[in-house]
Protein backbone atom coordinates (compact mmCIF):
# COMPACT_ATOMS: atom_id res chain seq x y z
CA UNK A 1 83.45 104.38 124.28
CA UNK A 2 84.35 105.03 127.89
CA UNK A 3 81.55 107.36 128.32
CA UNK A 4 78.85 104.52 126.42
CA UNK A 5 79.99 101.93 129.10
CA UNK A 6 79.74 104.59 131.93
CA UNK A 7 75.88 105.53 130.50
CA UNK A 8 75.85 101.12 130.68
CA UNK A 9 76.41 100.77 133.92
CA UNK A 10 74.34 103.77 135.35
CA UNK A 11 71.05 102.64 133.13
CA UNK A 12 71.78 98.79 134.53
CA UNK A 13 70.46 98.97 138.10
CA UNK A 14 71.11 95.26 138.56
CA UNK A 15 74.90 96.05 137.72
CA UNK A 16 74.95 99.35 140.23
CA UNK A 17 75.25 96.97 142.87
CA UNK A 18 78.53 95.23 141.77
CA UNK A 19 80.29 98.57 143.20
CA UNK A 20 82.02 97.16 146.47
CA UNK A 21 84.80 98.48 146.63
CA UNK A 22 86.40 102.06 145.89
CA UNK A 23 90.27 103.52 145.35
CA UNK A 24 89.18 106.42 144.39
CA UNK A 25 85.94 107.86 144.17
CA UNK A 26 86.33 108.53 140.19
CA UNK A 27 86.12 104.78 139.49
CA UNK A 28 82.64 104.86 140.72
CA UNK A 29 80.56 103.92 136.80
CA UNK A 30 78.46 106.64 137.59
CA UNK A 31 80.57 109.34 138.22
CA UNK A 32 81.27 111.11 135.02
CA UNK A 33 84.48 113.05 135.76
CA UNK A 34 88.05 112.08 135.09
CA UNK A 35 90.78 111.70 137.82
CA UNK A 36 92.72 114.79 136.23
CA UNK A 37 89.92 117.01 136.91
CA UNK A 38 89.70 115.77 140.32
CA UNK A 39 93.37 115.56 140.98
CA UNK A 40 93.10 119.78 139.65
CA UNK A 41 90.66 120.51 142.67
CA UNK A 42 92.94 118.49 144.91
CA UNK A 43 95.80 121.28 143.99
CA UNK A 44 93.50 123.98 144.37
CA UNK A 45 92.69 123.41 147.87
CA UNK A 46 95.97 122.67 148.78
CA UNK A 47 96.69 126.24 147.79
CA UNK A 48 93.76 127.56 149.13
CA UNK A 49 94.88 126.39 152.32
CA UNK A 50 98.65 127.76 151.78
CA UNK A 51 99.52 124.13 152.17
CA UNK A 52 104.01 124.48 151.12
CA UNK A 53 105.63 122.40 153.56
CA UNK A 54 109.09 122.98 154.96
CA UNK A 55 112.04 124.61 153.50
CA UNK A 56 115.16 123.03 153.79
CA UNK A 57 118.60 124.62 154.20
CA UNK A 58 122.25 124.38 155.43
CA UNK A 59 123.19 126.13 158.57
CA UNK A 60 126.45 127.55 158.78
CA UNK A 61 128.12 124.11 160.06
CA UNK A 62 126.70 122.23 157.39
CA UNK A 63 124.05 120.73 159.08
CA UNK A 64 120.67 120.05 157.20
CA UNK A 65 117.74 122.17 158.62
CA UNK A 66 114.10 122.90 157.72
CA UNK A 67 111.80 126.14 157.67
CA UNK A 68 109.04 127.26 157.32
CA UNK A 69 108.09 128.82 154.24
CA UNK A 70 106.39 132.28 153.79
CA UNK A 71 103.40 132.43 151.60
CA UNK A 72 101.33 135.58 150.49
CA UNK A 73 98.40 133.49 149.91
CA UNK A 74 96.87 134.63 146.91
CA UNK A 75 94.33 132.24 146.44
CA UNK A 76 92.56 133.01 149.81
CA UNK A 77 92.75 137.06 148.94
CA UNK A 78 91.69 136.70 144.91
CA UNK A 79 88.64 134.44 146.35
CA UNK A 80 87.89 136.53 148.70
CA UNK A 81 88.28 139.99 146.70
CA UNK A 82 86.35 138.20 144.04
CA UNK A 83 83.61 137.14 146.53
CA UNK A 84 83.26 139.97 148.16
CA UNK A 85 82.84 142.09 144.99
CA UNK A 86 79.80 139.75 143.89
CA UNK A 87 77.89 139.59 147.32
CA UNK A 88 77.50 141.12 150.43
CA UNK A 89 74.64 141.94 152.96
CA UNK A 90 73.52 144.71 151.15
CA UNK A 91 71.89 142.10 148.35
CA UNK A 92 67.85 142.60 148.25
CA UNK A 93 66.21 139.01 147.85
CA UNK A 94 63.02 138.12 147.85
CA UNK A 95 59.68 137.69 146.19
CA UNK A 96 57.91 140.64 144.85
CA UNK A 97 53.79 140.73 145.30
CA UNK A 98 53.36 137.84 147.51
CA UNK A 99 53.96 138.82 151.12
CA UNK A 100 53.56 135.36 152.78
CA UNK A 101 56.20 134.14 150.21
CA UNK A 102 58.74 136.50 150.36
CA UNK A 103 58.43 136.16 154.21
CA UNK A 104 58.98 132.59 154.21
CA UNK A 105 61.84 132.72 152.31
CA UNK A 106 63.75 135.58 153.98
CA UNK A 107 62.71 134.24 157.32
CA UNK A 108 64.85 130.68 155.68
CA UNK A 109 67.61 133.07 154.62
CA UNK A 110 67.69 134.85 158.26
CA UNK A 111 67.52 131.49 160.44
CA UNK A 112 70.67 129.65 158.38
CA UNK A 113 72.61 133.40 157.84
CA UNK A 114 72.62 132.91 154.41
CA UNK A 115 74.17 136.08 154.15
CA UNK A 116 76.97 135.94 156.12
CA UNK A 117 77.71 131.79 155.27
CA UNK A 118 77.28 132.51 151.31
CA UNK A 119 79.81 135.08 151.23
CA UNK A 120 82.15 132.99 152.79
CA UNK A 121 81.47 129.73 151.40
CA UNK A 122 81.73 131.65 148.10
CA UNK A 123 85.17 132.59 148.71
CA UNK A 124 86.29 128.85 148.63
CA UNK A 125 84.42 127.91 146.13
CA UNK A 126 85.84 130.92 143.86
CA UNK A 127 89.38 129.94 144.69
CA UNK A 128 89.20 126.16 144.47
CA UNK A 129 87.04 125.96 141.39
CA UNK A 130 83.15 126.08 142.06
CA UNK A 131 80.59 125.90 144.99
CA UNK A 132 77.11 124.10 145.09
CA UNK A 133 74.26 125.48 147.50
CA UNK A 134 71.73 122.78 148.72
CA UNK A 135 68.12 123.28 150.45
CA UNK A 136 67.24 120.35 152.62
CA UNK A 137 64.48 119.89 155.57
CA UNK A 138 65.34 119.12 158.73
CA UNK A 139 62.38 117.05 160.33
CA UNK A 140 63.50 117.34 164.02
CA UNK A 141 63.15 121.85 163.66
CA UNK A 142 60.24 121.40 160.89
CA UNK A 143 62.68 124.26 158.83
CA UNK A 144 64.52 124.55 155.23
CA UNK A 145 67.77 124.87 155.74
CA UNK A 146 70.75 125.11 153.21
CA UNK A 147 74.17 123.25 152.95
CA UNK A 148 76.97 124.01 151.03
CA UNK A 149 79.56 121.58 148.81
CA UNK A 150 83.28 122.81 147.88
CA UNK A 151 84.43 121.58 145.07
CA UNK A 152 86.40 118.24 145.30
CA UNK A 153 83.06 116.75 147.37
CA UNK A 154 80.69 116.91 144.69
CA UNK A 155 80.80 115.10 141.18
CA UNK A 156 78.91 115.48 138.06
CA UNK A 157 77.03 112.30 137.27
CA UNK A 158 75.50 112.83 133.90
CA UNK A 159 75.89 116.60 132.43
CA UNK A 160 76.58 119.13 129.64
CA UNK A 161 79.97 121.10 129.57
CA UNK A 162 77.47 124.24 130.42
CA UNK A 163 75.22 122.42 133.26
CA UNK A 164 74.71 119.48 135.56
CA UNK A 165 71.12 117.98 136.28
CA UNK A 166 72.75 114.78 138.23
CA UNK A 167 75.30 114.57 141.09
CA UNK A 168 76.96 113.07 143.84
CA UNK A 169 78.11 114.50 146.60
CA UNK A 170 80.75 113.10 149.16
CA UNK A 171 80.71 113.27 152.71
CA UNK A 172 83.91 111.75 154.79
CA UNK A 173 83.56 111.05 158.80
CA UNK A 174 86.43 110.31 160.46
CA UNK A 175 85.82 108.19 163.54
CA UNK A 176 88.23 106.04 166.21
CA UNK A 177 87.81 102.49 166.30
CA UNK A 178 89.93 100.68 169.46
CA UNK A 179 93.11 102.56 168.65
CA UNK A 180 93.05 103.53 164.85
CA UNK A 181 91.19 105.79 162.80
CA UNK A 182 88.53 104.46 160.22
CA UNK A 183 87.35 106.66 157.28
CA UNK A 184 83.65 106.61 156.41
CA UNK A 185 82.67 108.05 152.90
CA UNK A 186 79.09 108.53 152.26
CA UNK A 187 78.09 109.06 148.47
CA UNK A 188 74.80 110.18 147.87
CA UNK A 189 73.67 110.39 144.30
CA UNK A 190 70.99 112.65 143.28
CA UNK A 191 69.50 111.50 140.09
CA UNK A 192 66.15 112.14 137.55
CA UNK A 193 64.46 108.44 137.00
CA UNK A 194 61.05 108.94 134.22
CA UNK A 195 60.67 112.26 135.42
CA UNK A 196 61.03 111.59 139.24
CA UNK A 197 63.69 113.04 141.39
CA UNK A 198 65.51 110.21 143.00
CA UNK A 199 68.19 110.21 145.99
CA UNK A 200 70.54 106.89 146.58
CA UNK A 201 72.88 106.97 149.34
CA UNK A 202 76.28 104.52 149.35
CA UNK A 203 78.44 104.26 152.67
CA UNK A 204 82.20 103.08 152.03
CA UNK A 205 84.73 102.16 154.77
CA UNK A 206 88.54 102.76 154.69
CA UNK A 207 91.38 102.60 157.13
CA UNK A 208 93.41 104.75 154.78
CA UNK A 209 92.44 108.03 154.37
CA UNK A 210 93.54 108.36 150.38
CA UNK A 211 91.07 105.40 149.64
CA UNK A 212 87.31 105.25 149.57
CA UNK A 213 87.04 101.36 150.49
CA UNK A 214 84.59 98.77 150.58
CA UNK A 215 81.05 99.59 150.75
CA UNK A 216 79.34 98.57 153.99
CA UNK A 217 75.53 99.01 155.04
CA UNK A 218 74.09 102.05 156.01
CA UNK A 219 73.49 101.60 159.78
CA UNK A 220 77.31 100.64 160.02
CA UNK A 221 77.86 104.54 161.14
CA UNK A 222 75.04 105.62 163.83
CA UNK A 223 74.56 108.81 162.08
CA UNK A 224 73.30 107.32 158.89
CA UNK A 225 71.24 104.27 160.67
CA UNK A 226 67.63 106.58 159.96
CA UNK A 227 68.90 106.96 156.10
CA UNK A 228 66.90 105.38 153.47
CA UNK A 229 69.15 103.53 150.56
CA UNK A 230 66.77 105.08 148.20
CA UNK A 231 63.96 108.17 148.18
CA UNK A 232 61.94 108.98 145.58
CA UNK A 233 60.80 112.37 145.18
CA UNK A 234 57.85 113.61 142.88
CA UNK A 235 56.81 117.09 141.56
CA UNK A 236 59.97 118.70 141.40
CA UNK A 237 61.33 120.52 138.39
CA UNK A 238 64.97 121.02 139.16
CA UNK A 239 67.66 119.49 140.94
CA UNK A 240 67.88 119.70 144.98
CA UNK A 241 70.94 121.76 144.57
CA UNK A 242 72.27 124.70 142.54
CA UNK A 243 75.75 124.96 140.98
CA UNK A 244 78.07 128.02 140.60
CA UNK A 245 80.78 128.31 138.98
CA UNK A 246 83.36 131.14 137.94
CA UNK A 247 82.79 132.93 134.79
CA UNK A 248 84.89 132.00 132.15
CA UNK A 249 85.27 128.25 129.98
CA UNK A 250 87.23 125.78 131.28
CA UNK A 251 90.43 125.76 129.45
CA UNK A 252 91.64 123.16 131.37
CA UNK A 253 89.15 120.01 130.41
CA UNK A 254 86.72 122.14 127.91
CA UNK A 255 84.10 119.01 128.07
CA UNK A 256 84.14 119.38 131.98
CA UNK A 257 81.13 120.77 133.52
CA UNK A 258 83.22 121.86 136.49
CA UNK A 259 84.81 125.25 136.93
CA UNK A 260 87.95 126.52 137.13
CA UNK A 261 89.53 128.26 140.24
CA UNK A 262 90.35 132.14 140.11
CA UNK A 263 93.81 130.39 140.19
CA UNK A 264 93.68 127.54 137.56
CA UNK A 265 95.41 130.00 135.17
CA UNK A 266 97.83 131.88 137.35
CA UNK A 267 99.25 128.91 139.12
CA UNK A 268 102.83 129.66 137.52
CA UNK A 269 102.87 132.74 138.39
CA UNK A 270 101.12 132.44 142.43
CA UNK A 271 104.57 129.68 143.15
CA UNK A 272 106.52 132.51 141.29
CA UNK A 273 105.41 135.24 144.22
CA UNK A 274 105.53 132.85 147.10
CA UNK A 275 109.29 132.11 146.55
CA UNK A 276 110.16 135.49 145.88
CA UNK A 277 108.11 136.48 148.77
CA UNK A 278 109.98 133.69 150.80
CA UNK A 279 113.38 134.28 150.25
CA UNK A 280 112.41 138.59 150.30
CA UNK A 281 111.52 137.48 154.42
CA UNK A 282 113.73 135.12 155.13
CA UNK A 283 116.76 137.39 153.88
CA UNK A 284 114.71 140.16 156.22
CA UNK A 285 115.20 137.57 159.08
CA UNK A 286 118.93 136.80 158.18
CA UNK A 287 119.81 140.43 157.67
CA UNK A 288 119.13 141.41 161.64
CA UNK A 289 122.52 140.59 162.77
CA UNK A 290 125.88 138.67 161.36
CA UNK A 291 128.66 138.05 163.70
CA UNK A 292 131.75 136.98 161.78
CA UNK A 293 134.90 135.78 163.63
CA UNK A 294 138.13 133.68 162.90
CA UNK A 295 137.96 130.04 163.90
CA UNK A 296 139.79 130.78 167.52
CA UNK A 297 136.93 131.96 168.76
CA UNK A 298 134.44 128.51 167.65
CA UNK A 299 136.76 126.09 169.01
CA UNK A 300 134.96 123.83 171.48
CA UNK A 301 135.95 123.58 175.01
CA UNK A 302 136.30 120.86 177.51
CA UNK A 303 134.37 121.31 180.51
CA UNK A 304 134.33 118.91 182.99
CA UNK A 305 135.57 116.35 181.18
CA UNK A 306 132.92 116.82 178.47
CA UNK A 307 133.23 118.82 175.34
CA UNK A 308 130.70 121.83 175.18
CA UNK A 309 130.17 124.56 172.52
CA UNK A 310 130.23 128.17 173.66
CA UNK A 311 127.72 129.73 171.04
CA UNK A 312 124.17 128.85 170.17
CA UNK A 313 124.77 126.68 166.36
CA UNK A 314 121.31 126.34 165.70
CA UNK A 315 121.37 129.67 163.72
CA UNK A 316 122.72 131.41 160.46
CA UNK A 317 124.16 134.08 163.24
CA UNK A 318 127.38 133.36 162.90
CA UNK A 319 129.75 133.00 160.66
CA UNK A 320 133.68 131.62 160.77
CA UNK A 321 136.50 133.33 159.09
CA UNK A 322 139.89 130.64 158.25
CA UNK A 323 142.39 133.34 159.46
CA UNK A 324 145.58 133.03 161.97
CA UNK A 325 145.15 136.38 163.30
CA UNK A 326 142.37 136.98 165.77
CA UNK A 327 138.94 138.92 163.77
CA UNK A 328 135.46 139.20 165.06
CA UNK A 329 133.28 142.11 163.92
CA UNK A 330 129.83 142.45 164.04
CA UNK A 331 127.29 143.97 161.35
CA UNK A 332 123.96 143.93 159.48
CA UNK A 333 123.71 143.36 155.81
CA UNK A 334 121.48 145.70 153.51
CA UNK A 335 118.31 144.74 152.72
CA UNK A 336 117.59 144.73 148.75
CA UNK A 337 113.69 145.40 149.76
CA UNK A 338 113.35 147.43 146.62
CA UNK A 339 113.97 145.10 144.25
CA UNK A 340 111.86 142.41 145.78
CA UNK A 341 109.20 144.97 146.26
CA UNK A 342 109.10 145.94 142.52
CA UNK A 343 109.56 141.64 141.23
CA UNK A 344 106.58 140.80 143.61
CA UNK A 345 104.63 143.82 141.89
CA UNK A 346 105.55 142.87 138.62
CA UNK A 347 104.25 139.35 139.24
CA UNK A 348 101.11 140.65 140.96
CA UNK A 349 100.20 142.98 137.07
CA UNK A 350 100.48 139.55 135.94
CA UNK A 351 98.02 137.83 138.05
CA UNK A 352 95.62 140.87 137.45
CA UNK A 353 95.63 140.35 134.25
CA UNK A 354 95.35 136.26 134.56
CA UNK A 355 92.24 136.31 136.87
CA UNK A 356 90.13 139.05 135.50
CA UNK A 357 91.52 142.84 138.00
CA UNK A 358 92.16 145.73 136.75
CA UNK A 359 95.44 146.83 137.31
CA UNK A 360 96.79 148.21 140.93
CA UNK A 361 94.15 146.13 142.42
CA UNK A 362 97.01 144.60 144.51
CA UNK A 363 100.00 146.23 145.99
CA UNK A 364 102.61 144.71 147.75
CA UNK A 365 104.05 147.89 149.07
CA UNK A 366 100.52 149.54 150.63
CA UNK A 367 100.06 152.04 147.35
CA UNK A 368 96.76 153.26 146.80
CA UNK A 369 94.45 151.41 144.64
CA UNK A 370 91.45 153.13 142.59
CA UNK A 371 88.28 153.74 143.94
CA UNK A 372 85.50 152.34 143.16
CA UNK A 373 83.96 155.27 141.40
CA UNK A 374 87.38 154.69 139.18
CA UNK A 375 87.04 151.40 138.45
CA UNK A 376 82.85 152.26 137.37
CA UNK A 377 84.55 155.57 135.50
CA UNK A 378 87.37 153.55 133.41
CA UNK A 379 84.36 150.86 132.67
CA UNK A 380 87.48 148.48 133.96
CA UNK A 381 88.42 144.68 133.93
CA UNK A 382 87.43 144.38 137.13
CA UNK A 383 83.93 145.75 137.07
CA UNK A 384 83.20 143.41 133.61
CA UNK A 385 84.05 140.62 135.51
CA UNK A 386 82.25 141.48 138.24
CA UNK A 387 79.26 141.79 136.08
CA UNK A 388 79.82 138.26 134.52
CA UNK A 389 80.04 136.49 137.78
CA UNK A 390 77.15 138.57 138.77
CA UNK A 391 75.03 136.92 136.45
CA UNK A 392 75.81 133.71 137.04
CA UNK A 393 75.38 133.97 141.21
CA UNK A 394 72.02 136.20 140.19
CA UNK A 395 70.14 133.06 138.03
CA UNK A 396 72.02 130.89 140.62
CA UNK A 397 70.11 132.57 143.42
CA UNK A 398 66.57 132.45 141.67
CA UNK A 399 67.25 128.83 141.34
CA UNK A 400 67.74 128.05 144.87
CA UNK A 401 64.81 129.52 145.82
CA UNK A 402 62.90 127.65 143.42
CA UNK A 403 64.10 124.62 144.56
CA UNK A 404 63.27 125.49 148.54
CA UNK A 405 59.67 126.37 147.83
CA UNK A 406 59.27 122.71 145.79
CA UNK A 407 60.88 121.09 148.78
CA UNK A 408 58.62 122.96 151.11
CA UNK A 409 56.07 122.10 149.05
CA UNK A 410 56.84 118.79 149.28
CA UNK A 411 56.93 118.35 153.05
CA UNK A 412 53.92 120.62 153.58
CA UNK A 413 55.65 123.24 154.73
CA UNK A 414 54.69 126.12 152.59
CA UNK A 415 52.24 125.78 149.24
CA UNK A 416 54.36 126.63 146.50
CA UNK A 417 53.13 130.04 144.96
CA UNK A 418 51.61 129.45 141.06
CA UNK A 419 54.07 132.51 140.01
CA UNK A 420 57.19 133.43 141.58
CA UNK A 421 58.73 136.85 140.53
CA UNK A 422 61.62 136.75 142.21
CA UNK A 423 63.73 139.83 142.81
CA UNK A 424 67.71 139.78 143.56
CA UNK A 425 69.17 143.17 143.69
CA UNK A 426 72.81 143.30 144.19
CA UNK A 427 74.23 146.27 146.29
CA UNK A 428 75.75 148.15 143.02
CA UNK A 429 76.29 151.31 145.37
CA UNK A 430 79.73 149.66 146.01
CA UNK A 431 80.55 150.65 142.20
CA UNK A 432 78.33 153.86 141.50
CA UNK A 433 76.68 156.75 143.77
CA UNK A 434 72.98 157.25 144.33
CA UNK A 435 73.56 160.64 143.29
CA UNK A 436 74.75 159.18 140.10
CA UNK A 437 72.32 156.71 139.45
CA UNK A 438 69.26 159.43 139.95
CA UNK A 439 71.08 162.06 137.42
CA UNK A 440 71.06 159.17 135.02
CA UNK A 441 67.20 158.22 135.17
CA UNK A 442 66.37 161.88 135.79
CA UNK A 443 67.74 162.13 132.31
CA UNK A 444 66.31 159.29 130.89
CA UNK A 445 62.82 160.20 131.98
CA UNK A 446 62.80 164.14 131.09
CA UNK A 447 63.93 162.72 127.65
CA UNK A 448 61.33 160.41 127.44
CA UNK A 449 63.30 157.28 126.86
CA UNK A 450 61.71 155.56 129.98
CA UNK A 451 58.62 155.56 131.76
CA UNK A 452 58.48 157.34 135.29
CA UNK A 453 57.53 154.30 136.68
CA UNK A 454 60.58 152.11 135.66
CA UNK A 455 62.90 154.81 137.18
CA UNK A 456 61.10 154.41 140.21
CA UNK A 457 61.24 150.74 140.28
CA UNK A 458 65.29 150.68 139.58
CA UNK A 459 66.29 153.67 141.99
CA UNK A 460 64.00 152.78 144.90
CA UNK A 461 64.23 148.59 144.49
CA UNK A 462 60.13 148.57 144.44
CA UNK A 463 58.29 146.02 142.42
CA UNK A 464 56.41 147.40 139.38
CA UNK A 465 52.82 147.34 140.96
CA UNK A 466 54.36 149.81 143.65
CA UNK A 467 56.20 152.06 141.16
CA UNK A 468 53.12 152.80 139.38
CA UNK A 469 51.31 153.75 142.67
CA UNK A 470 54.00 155.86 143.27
CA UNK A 471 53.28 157.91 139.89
CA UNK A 472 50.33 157.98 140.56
CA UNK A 473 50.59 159.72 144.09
CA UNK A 474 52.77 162.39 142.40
CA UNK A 475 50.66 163.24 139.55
CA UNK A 476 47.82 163.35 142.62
CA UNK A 477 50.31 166.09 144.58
CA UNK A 478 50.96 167.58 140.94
CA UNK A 479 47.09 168.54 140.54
CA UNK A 480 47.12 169.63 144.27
CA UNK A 481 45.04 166.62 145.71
CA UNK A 482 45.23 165.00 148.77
CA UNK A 483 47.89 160.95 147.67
CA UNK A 484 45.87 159.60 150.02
CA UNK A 485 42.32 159.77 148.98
CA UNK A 486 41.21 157.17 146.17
CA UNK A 487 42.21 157.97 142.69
CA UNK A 488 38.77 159.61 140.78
CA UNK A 489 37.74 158.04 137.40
CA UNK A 490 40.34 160.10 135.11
CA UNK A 491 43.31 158.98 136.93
CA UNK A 492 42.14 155.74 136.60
CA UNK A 493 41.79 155.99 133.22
CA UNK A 494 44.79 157.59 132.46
CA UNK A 495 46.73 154.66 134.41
CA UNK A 496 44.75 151.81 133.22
CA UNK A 497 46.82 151.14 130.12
CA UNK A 498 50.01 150.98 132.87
CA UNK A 499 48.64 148.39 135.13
């Protein structure tokens, strides 16, 4: 019923405008997301950013103090392990047989640093729970350029647990007005209307940051006084932005659309390591020095006129003994580092097995983890879930640059070619030698369960039209004849049924 009323409101245009005024941004009719979903994200980043607040604790006069607390961070190293496993530099994209294309597109790709911002912006989005890449023109450089959403600042509007064709996406601005801060939330909705692709933009003002507030006009904030209230865009076929997500269901919400964090599923056992982490380094910080002594020699004394303290209280340095006879002795407890060393461990198996690593990916004590020739060897957890999230980033990646040659298109940028074959190669040297991967083809050709040409166009990264040319310059060395001179009328024919 909820969902019927939602669908209501965002078919009523009339109604749209009632919206004036926003607690938080999942009350909005059109946003189809509940506040448990969002409020999951919210915890996500908040570990992301190792976000634990003070520790409190009693120092040895009985005085309340606080403390910082020491946090391993997980989130930030899974995301970033996971990341880094998926994407890197090395990754070949482009367009094959169209030279002006893949030009323009890897000349987009060079000018933003795709490259370099992806593979960060990826690590986020793996740890808080999804990432959304989004092509845009910028009229002032005549140039495509691409932004990226976390999640928690963009929100499904109408959707499939598997995909999203509508969203919103928020953008907060913090400004000073006389002397307090105002909070400007921009909501721009990105929606299909009879087979056009519309954008609607929605500025809210708040003077407290946890609420979106009322809606005000669009030239209220100077940096949205150019930005139309409504665009409508024709001749697209898919959505101005792309969304990834980690591989996997959401077992959290399974009719959300949104994904989980790397973390969603370990979070148990990630406050489990932090505290034993904590209290292993702040027992490493206690155990430097002890000074223990009966209470003669902690008695304040009076100096001029005015009681003073002869030790330093604001520490767990010292402690006082309830004795008659004099006693002060100094030492250093022992460290139980081993049996920290081997919880934290244990905990960190777990995790492995929680987020998709093979085991002794992590180590807490600086042991050796496998290779990656191991992990390729032992056909391990880590390299299936590579492959999954592989996948996912791969059709992700095809998508985007779909949806930058439409808006190119669109602006008269660059005509959009009638066929793309696109080509993403991921850099799967990380998991498996060159030498390996020609042993295997080598095979697979002199056994005659793959043409020549395909071997070609996997081990060298050429496009098919170049892989046959390639035969075709062999067989020409093969009968002694110069590659270079033009193929007679045998070769042809004996090629013809290839191309």
């Amino acid at each position: 019923m909820f969902e019927k009323i939602k669908n209501w409101f965002k078919k009523g245009g009339v109604m749209l405008g009632m919206v004036e005024e926003l607690k938080d941004i999942t009350e909005h009719p059109r946003i189809a997301i509940d506040k448990g979903e969002h409020e999951r994200i919210r915890d996500n980043i908040k570990h992301y950013k190792s976000e634990y607040g003070k520790v409190n604790y009693i120092d040895f006069e009985g005085t309340q103090k606080e403390r910082d607390f020491h946090s391993l961070n997980m989130p930030k190293i899974l995301g970033r392990k996971m990341s880094k496993l998926v994407f890197n530099e090395g990754v070949d994209i482009g367009i094959n047989d169209d030279k002006k294309a893949d030009e323009f597109i890897n000349e987009i790709f060079d000018h933003t640093k795709f490259r370099k911002n992806f593979g960060e912006e990826l690590e986020a989005g793996y740890a808080i729970g999804g990432l959304v890449l989004r092509p845009y023109y910028d009229p002032g450089l005549n140039q495509i350029k691409i932004s990226y959403a976390r999640a928690g600042s963009f929100f499904p509007l109408n959707s499939t647990s598997n995909d999203i064709s509508e969203m919103v996406f928020e953008t907060t601005t913090t400004i000073a007005e006389g002397d307090k801060k105002v909070f400007y939330t921009l909501l721009e909705f990105h929606l299909w209307e009879n087979g056009n692709y519309v954008i609607e933009n929605e500025l809210y003002r708040s003077e407290d940051r946890d609420k979106v507030g009322y809606r005000v006009n669009l030239k209220s904030l100077n940096k949205y006084k150019n930005l139309q209230n409504r665009s409508v865009l024709k001749n697209f076929t898919r959505p101005l932005f792309v969304h990834i997500k980690l591989a996997g269901k959401n077992n959290k919400n399974l009719h959300s659309p949104l994904s989980l964090g790397i973390i969603d599923n370990s979070k148990r056992q990630i406050k489990d390591i932090n505290e034993k982490y904590d209290e292993f380094m702040w027992e490493v910080e206690k155990a430097s020095r002890k000074v223990i002594g009966s209470e003669m020699f902690f008695r304040t004394k009076m100096i001029n006129g005015r009681p003073k303290k002869v030790f330093e209280t604001d520490t767990d340095l010292y402690r006082k003994l309830r004795t008659d006879e004099p006693f002060l002795e100094d030492f250093s407890p022992d460290l139980r580092s081993q049996e920290y060393i081997e919880t934290i461990n244990f905990i960190l198996r777990i995790i492995e097995i929680q987020t998709g690593f093979s085991s002794g990916t992590f180590s807490f004590d600086g042991q050796s983890v496998k290779t990656a020739t191991e992990i390729i060897s032992e056909n391990s957890e880590t390299y299936s879930t590579r492959s999954d999230n592989v996948l996912i980033v791969e059709e992700a990646l095809k998508e985007l640059i779909i949806s930058i040659f439409e808006l190119a298109h669109s602006v008269n940028l660059f005509a959009k070619p009638r066929k793309l074959d696109i080509r993403i190669d991921f850099d799967d040297g990380v998991f498996q030698s060159q030498e390996a991967k020609l042993e295997y083809y080598g095979k697979a050709t002199t056994m005659e369960l793959m043409p020549k040409f395909k071997a070609i166009e996997q081990l060298f990264k050429v496009s098919e039209k170049e892989a046959i040319q390639w035969v075709k310059a062999i067989f020409n060395e093969q009968m002694g004849q110069d590659p270079m001179e033009q193929e007679n009328e045998q070769e042809m024919n004996l090629f013809g049924e290839m191309e």
